[in-house]
PDB file of N, CA and C in Angstrom:
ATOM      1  N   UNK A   1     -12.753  18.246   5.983  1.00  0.00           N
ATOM      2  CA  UNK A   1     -11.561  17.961   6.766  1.00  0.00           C
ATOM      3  C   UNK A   1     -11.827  16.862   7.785  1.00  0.00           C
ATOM      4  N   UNK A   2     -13.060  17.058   8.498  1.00  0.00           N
ATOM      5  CA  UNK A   2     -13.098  15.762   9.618  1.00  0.00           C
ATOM      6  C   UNK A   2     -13.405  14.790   9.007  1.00  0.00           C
ATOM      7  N   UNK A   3     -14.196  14.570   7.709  1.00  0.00           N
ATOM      8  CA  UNK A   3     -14.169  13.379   6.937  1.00  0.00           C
ATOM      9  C   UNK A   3     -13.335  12.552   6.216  1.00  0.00           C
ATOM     10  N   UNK A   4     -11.524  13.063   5.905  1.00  0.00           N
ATOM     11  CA  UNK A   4     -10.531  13.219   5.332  1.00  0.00           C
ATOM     12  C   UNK A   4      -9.915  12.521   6.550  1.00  0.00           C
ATOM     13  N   UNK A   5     -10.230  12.756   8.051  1.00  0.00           N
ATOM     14  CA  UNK A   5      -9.287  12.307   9.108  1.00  0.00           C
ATOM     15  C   UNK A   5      -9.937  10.764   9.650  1.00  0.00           C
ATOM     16  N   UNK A   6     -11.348  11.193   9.199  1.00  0.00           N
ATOM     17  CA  UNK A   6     -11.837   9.687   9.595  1.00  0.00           C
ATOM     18  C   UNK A   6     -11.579   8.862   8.305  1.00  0.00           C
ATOM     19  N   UNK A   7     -10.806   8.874   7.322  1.00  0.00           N
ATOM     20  CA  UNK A   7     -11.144   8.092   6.271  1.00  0.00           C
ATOM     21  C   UNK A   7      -9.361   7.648   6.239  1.00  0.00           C
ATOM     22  N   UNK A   8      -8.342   9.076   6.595  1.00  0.00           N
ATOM     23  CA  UNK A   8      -7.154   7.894   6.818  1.00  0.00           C
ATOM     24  C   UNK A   8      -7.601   7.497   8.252  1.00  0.00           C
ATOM     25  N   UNK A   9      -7.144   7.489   9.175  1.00  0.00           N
ATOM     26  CA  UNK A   9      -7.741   6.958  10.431  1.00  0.00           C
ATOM     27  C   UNK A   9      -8.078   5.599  10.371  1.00  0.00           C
ATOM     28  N   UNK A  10      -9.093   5.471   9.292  1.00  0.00           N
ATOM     29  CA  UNK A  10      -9.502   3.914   8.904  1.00  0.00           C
ATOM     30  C   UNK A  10      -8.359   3.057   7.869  1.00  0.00           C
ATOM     31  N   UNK A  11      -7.654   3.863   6.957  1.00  0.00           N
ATOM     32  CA  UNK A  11      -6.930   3.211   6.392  1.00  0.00           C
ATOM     33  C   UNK A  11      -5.981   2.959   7.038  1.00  0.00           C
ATOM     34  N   UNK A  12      -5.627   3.736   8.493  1.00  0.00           N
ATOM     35  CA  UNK A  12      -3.894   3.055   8.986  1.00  0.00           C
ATOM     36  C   UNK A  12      -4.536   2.193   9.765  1.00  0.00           C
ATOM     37  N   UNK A  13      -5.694   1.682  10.052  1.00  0.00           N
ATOM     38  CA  UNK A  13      -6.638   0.478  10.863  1.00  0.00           C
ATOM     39  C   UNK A  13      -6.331  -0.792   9.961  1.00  0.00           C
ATOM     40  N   UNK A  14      -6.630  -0.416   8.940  1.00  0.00           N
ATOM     41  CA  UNK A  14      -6.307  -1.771   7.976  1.00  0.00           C
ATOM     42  C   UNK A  14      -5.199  -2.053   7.918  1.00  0.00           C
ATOM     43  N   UNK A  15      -4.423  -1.152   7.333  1.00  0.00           N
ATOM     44  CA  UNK A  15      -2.821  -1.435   7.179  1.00  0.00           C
ATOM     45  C   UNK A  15      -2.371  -2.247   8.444  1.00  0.00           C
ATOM     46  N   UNK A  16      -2.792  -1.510   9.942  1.00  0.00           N
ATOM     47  CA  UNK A  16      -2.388  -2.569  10.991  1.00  0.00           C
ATOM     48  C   UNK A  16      -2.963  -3.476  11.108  1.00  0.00           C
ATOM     49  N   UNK A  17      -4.235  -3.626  10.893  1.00  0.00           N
ATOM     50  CA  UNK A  17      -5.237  -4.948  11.078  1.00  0.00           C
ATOM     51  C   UNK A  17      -4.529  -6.031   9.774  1.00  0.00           C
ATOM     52  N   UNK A  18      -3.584  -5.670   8.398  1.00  0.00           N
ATOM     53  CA  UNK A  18      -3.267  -6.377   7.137  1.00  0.00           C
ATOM     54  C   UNK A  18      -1.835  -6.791   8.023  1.00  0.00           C
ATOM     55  N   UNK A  19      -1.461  -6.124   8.326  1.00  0.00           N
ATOM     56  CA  UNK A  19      -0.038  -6.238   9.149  1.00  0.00           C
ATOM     57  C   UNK A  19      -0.272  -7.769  10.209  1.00  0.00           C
ATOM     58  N   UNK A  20      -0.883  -7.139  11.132  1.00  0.00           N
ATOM     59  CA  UNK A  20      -1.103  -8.637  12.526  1.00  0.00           C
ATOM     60  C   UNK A  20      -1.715  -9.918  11.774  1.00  0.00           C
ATOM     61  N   UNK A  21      -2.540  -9.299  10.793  1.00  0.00           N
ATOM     62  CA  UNK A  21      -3.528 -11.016  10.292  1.00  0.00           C
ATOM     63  C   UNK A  21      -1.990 -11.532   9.610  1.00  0.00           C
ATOM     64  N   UNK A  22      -1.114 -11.066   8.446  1.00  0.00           N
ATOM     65  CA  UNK A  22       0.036 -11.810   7.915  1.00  0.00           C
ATOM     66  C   UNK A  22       1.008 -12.364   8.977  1.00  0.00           C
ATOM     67  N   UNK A  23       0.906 -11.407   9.861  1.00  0.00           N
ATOM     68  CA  UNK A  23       1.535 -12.353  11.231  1.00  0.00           C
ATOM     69  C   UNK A  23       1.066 -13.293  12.105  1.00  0.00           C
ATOM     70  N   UNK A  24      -0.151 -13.374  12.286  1.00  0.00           N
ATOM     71  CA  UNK A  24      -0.748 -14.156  13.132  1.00  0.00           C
ATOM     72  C   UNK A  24      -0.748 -16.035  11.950  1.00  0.00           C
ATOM     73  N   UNK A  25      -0.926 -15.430  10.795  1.00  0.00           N
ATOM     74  CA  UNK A  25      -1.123 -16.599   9.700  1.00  0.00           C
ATOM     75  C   UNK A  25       0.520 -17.070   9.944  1.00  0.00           C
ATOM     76  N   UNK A  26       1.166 -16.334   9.241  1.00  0.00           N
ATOM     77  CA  UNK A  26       2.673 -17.192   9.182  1.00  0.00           C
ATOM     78  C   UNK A  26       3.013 -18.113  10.562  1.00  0.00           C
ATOM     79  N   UNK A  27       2.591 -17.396  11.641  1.00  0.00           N
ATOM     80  CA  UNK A  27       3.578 -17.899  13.048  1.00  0.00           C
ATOM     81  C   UNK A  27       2.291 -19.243  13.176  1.00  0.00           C
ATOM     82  N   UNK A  28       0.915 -19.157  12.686  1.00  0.00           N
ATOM     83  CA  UNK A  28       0.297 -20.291  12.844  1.00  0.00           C
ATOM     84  C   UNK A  28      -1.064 -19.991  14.073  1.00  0.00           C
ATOM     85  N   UNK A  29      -0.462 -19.283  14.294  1.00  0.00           N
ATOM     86  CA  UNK A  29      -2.036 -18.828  15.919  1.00  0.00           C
ATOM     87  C   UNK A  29      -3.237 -18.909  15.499  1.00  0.00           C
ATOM     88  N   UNK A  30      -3.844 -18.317  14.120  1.00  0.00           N
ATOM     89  CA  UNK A  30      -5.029 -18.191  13.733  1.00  0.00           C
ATOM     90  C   UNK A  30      -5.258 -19.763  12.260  1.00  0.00           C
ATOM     91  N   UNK A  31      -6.024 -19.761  12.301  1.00  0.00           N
ATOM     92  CA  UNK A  31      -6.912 -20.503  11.295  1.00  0.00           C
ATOM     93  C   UNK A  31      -6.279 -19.670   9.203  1.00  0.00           C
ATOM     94  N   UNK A  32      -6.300 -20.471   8.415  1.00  0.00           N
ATOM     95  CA  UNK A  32      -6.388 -19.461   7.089  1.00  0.00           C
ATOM     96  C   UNK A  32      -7.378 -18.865   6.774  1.00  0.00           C
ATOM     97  N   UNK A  33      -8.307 -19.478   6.745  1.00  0.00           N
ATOM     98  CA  UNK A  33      -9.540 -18.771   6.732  1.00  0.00           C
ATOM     99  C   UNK A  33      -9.661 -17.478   7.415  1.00  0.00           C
ATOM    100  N   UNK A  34     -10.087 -17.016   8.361  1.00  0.00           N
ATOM    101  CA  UNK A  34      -9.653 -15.850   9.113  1.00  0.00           C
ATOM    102  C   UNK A  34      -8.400 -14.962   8.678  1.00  0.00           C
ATOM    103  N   UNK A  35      -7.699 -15.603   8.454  1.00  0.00           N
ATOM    104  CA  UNK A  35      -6.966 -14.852   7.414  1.00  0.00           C
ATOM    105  C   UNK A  35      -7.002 -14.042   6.145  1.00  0.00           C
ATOM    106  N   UNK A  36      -7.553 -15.176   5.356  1.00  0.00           N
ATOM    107  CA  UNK A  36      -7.764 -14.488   4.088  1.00  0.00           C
ATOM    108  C   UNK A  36      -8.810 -13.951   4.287  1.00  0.00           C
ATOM    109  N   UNK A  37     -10.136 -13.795   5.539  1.00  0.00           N
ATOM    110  CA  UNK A  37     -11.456 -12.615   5.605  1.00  0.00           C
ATOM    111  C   UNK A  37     -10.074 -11.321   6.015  1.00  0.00           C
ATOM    112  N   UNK A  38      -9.474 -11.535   6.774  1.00  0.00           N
ATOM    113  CA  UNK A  38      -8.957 -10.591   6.920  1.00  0.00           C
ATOM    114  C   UNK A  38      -7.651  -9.942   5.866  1.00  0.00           C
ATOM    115  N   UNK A  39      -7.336 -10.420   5.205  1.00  0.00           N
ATOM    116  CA  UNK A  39      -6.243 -10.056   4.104  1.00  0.00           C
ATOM    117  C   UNK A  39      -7.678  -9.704   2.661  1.00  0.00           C
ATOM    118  N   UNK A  40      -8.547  -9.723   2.637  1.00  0.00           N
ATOM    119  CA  UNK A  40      -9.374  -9.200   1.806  1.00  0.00           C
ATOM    120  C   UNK A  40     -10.159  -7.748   2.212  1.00  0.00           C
ATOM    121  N   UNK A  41     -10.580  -7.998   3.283  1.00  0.00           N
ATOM    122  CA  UNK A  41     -11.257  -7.062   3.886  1.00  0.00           C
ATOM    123  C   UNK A  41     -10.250  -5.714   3.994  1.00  0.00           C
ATOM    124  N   UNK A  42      -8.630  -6.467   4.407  1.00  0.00           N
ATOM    125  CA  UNK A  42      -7.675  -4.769   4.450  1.00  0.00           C
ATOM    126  C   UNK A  42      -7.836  -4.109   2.781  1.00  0.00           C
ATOM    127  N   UNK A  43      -7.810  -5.250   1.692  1.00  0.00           N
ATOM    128  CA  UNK A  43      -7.548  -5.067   0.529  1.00  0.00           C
ATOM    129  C   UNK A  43      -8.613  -4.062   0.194  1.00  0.00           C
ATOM    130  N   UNK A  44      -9.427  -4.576   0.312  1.00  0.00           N
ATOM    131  CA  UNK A  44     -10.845  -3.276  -0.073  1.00  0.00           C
ATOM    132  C   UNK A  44     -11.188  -2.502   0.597  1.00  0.00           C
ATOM    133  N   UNK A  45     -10.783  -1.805   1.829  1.00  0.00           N
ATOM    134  CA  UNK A  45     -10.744  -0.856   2.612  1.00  0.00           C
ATOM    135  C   UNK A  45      -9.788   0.248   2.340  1.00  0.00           C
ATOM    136  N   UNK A  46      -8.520  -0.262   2.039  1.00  0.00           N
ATOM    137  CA  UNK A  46      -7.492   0.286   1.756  1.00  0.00           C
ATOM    138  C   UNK A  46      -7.768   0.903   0.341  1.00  0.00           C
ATOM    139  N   UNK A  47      -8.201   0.253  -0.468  1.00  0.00           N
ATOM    140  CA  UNK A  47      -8.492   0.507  -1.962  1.00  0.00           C
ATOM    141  C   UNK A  47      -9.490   1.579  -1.942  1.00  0.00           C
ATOM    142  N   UNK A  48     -10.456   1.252  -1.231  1.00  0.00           N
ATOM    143  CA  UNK A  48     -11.758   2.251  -0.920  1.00  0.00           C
ATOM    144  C   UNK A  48     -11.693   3.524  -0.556  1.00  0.00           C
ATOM    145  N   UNK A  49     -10.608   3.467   0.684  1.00  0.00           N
ATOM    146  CA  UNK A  49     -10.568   4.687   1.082  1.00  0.00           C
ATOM    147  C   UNK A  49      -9.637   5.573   0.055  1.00  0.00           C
ATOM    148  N   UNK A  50      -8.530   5.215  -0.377  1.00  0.00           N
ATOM    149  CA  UNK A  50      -7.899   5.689  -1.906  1.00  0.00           C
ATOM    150  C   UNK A  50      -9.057   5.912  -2.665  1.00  0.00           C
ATOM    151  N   UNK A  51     -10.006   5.819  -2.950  1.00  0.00           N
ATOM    152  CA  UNK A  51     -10.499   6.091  -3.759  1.00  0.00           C
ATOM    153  C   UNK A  51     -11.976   7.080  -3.508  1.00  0.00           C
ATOM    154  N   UNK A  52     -12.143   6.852  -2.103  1.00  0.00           N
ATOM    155  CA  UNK A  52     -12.322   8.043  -1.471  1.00  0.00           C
ATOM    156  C   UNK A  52     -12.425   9.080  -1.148  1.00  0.00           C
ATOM    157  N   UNK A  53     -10.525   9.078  -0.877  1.00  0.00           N
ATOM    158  CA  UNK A  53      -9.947  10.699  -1.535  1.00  0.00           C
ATOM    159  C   UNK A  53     -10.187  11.352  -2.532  1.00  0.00           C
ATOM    160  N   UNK A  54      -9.920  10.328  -3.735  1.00  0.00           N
ATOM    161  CA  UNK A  54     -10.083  11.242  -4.776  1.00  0.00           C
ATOM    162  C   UNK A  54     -11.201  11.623  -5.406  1.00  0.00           C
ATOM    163  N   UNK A  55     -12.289  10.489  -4.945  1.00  0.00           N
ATOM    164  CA  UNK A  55     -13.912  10.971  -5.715  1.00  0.00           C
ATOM    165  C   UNK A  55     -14.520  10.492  -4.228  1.00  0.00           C
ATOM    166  N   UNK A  56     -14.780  11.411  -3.493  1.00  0.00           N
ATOM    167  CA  UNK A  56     -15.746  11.515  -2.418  1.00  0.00           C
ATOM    168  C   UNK A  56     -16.880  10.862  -2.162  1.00  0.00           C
ATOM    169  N   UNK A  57     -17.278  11.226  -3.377  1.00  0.00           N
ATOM    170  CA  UNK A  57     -18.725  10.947  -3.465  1.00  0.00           C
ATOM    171  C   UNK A  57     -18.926   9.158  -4.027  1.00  0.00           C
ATOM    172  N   UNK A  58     -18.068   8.753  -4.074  1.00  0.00           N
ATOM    173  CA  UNK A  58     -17.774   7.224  -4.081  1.00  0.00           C
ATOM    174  C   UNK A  58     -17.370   6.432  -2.892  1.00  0.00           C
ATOM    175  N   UNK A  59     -18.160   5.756  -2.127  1.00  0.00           N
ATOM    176  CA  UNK A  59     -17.479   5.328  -0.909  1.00  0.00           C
ATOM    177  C   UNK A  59     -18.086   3.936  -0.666  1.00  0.00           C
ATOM    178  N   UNK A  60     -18.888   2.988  -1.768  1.00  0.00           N
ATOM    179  CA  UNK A  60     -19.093   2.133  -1.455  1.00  0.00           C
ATOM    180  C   UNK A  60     -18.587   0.901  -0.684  1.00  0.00           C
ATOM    181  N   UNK A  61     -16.929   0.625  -1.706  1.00  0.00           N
ATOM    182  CA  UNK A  61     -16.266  -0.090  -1.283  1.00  0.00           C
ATOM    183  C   UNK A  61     -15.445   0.151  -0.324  1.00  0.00           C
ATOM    184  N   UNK A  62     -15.057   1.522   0.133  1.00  0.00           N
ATOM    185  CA  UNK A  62     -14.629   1.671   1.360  1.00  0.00           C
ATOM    186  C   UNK A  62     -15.745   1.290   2.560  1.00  0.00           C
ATOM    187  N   UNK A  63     -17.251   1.151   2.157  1.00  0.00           N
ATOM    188  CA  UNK A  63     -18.216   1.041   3.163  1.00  0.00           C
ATOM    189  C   UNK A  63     -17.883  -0.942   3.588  1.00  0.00           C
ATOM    190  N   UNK A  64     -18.012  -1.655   2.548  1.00  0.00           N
ATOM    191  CA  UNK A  64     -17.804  -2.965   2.439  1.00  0.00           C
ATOM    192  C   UNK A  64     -16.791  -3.464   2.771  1.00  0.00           C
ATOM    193  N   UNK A  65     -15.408  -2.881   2.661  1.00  0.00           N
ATOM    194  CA  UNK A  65     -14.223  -3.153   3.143  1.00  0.00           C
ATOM    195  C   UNK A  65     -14.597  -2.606   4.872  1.00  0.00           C
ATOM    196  N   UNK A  66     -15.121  -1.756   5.041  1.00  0.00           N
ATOM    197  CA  UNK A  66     -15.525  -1.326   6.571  1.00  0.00           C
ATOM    198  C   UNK A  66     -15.799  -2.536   7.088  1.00  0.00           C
ATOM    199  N   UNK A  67     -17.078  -2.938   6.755  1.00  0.00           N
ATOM    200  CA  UNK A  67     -17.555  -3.873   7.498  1.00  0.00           C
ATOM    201  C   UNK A  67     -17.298  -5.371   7.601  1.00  0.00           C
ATOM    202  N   UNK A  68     -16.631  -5.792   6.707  1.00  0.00           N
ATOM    203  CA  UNK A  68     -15.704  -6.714   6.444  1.00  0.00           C
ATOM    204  C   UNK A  68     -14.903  -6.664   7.849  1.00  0.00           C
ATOM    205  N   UNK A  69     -14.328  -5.900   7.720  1.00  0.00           N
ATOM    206  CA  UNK A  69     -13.109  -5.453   8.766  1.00  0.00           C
ATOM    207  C   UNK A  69     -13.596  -5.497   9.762  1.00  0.00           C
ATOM    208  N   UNK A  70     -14.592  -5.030  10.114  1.00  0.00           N
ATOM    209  CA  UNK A  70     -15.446  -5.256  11.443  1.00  0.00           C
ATOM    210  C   UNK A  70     -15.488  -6.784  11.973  1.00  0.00           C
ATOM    211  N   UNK A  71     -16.233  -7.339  11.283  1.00  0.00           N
ATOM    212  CA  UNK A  71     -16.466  -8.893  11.325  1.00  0.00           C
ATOM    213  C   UNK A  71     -15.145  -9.660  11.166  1.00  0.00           C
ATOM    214  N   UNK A  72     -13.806  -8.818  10.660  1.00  0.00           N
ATOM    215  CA  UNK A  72     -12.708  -9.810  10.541  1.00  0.00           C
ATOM    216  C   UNK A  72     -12.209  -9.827  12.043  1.00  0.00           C
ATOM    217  N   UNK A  73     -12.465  -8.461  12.516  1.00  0.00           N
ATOM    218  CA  UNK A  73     -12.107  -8.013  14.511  1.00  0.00           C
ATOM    219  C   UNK A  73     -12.675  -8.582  15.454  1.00  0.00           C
ATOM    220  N   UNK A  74     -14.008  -9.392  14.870  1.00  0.00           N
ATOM    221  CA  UNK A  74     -15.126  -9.852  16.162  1.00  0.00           C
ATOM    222  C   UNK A  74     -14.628 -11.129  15.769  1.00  0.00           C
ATOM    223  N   UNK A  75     -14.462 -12.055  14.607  1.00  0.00           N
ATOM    224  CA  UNK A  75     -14.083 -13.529  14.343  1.00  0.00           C
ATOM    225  C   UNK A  75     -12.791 -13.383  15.223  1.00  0.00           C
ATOM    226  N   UNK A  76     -11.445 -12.283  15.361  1.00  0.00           N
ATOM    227  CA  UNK A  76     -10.733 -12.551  15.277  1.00  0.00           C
ATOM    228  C   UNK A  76      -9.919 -12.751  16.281  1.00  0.00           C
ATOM    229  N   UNK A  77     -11.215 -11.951  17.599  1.00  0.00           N
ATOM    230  CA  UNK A  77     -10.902 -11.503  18.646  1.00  0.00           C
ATOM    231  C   UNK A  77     -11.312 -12.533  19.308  1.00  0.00           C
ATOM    232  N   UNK A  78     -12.419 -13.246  18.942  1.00  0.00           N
ATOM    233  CA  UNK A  78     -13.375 -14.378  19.683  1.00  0.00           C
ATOM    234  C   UNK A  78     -12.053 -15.226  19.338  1.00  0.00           C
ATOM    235  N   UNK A  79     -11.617 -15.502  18.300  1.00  0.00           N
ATOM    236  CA  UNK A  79     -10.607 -16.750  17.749  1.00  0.00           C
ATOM    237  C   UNK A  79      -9.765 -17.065  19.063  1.00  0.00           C
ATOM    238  N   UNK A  80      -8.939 -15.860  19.051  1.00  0.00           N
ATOM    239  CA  UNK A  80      -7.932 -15.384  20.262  1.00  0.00           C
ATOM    240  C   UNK A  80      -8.539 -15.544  21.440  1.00  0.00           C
ATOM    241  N   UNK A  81      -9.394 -15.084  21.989  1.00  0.00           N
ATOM    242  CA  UNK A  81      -9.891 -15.628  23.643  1.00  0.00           C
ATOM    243  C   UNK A  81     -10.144 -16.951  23.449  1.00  0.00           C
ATOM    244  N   UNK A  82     -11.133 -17.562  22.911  1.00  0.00           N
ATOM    245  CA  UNK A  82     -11.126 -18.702  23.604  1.00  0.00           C
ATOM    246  C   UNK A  82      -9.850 -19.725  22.443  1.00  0.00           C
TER     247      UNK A  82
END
């Protein structure tokens, strides 16, 4: 059960993190690049953790889409301050 809450938990992270990067790209604020790390990284997180659910014991690509996602938050955040 607490592994089930951390695993959506992470998927509504992406969904919002897939959400702001398509917005930040269209209106122009961010770079494409940064974009598409971040429109890939939701893609395989999201996929991962679906797949997650259903075979547990499979969590690679939810691990890779993790950290992806990580590094899409630190590029993306640095982008935005300075």
């Amino acid at each position: 059960m607490k592994n089930s809450r951390f695993t959506l938990s992470m998927t509504l992270l992406t969904i919002g993190a897939l959400a702001y990067c398509i917005l930040f790209v269209t209106s122009g604020a961010i770079p494409m690049m940064i974009g598409w790390l971040g429109l890939i990284a939701s893609i395989l997180s999201v996929v991962g953790s679906g797949i997650k659910f259903v075979q547990p014991s499979f969590g690679i690509l939810f691990t890779i889409g993790f950290l992806l996602m990580m590094l899409f938050e630190i590029i993306f955040g640095g982008w935005l301050l300075f």
